[in-house]
N, C-alpha and C. Protein backbone atom coordinates (compact mmCIF):
# COMPACT_ATOMS: atom_id res chain seq x y z
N UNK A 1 -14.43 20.01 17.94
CA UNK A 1 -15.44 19.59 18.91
C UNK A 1 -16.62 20.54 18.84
N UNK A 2 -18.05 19.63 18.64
CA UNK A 2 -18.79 21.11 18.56
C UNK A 2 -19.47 21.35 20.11
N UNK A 3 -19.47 22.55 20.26
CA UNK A 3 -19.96 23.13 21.83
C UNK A 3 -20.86 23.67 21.80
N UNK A 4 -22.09 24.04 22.75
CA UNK A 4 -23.11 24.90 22.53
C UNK A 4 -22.47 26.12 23.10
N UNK A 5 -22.53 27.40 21.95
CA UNK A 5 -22.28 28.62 22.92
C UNK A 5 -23.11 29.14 23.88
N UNK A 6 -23.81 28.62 24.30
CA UNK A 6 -24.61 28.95 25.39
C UNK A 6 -24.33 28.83 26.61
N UNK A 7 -24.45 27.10 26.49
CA UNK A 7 -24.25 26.77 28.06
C UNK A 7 -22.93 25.72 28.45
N UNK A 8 -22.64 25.88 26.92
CA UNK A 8 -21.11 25.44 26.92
C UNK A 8 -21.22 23.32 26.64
N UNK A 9 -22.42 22.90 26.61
CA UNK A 9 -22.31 21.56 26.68
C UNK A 9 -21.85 21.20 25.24
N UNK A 10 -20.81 20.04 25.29
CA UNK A 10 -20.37 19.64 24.45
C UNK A 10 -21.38 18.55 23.05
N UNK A 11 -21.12 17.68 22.20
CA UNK A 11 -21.89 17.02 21.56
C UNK A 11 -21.69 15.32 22.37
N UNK A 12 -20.13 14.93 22.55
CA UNK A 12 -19.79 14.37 23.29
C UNK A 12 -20.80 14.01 24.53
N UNK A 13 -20.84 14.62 25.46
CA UNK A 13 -21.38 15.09 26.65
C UNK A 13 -22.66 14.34 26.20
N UNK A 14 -23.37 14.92 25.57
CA UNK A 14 -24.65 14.68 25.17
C UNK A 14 -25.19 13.12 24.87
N UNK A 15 -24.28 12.65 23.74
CA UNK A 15 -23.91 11.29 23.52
C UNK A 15 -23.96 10.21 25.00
N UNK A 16 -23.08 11.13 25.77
CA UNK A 16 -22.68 10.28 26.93
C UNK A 16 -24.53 9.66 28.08
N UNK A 17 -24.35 11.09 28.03
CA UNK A 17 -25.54 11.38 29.34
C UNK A 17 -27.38 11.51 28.81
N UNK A 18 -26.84 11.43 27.24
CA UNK A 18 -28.59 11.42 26.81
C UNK A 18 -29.06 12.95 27.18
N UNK A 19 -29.03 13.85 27.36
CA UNK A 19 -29.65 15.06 27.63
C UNK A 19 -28.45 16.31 27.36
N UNK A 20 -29.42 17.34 26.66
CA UNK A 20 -28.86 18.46 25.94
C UNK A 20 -28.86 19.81 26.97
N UNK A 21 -28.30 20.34 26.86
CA UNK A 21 -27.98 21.36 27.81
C UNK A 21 -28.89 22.80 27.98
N UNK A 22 -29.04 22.88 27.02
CA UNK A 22 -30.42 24.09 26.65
C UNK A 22 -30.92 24.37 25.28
N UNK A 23 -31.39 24.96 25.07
CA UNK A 23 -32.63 24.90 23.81
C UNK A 23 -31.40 25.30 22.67
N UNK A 24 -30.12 26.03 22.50
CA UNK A 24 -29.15 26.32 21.57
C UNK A 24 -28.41 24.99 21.22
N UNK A 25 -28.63 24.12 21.83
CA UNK A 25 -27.73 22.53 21.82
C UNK A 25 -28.11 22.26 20.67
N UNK A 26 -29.60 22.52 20.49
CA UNK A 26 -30.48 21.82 18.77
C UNK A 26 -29.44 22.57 17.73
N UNK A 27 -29.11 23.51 17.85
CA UNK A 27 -28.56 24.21 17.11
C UNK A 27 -27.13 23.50 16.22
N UNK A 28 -26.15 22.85 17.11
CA UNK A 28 -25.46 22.76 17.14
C UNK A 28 -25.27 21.84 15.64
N UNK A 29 -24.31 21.64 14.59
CA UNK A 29 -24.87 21.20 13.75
C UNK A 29 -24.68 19.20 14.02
N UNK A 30 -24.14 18.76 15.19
CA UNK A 30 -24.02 17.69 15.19
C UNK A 30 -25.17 16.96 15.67
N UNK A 31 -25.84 18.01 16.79
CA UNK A 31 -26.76 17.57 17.04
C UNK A 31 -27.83 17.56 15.80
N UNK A 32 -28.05 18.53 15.59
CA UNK A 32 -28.89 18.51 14.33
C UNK A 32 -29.19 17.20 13.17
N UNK A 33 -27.93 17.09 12.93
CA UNK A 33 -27.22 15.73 12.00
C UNK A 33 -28.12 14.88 12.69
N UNK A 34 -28.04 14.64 14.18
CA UNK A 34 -28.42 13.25 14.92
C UNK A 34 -29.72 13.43 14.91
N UNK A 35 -30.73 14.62 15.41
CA UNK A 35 -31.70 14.56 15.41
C UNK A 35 -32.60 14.04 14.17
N UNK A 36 -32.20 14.88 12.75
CA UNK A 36 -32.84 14.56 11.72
C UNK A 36 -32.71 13.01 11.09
N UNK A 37 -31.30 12.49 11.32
CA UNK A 37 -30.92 10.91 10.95
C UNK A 37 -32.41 10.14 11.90
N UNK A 38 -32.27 10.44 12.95
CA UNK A 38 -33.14 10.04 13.83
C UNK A 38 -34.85 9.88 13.72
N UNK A 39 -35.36 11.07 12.89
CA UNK A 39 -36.63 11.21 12.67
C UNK A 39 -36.40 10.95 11.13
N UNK A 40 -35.84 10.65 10.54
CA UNK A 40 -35.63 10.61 8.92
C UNK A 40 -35.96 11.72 8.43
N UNK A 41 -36.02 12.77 8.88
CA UNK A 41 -35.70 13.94 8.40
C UNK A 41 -37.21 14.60 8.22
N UNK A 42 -37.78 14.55 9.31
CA UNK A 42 -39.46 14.89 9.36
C UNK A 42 -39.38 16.27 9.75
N UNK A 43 -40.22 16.64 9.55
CA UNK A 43 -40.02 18.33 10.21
C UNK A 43 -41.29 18.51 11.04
N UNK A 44 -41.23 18.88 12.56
CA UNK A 44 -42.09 19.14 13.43
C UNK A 44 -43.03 20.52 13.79
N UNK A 45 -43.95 20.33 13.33
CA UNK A 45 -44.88 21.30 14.11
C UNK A 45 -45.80 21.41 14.43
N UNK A 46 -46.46 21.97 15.11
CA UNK A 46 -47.58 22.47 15.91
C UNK A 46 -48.83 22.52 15.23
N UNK A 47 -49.61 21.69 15.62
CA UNK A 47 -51.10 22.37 15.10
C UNK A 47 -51.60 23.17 15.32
């Protein structure tokens, strides 16, 4: 199961309720997986 060591929210969890627990959640590599599937694998930044 992957967990954020942070604030402890699960990937599960996330899935469920739509919202990530704190900024280490990105981290997590499942989320990650979902995010990039999601944007097709764009990479974001700042102007």
């Amino acid at each position: 199961m992957d967990k954020c060591p942070k604030c402890g929210t699960t990937f599960e969890e996330i899935l469920e309720n739509g919202f990530v627990g704190c900024e280490k959640c990105y981290e997590m590599p499942s989320v990650k997986k979902a995010v990039d599937k999601m944007f097709n694998n764009k990479k974001h930044k700042i102007n």
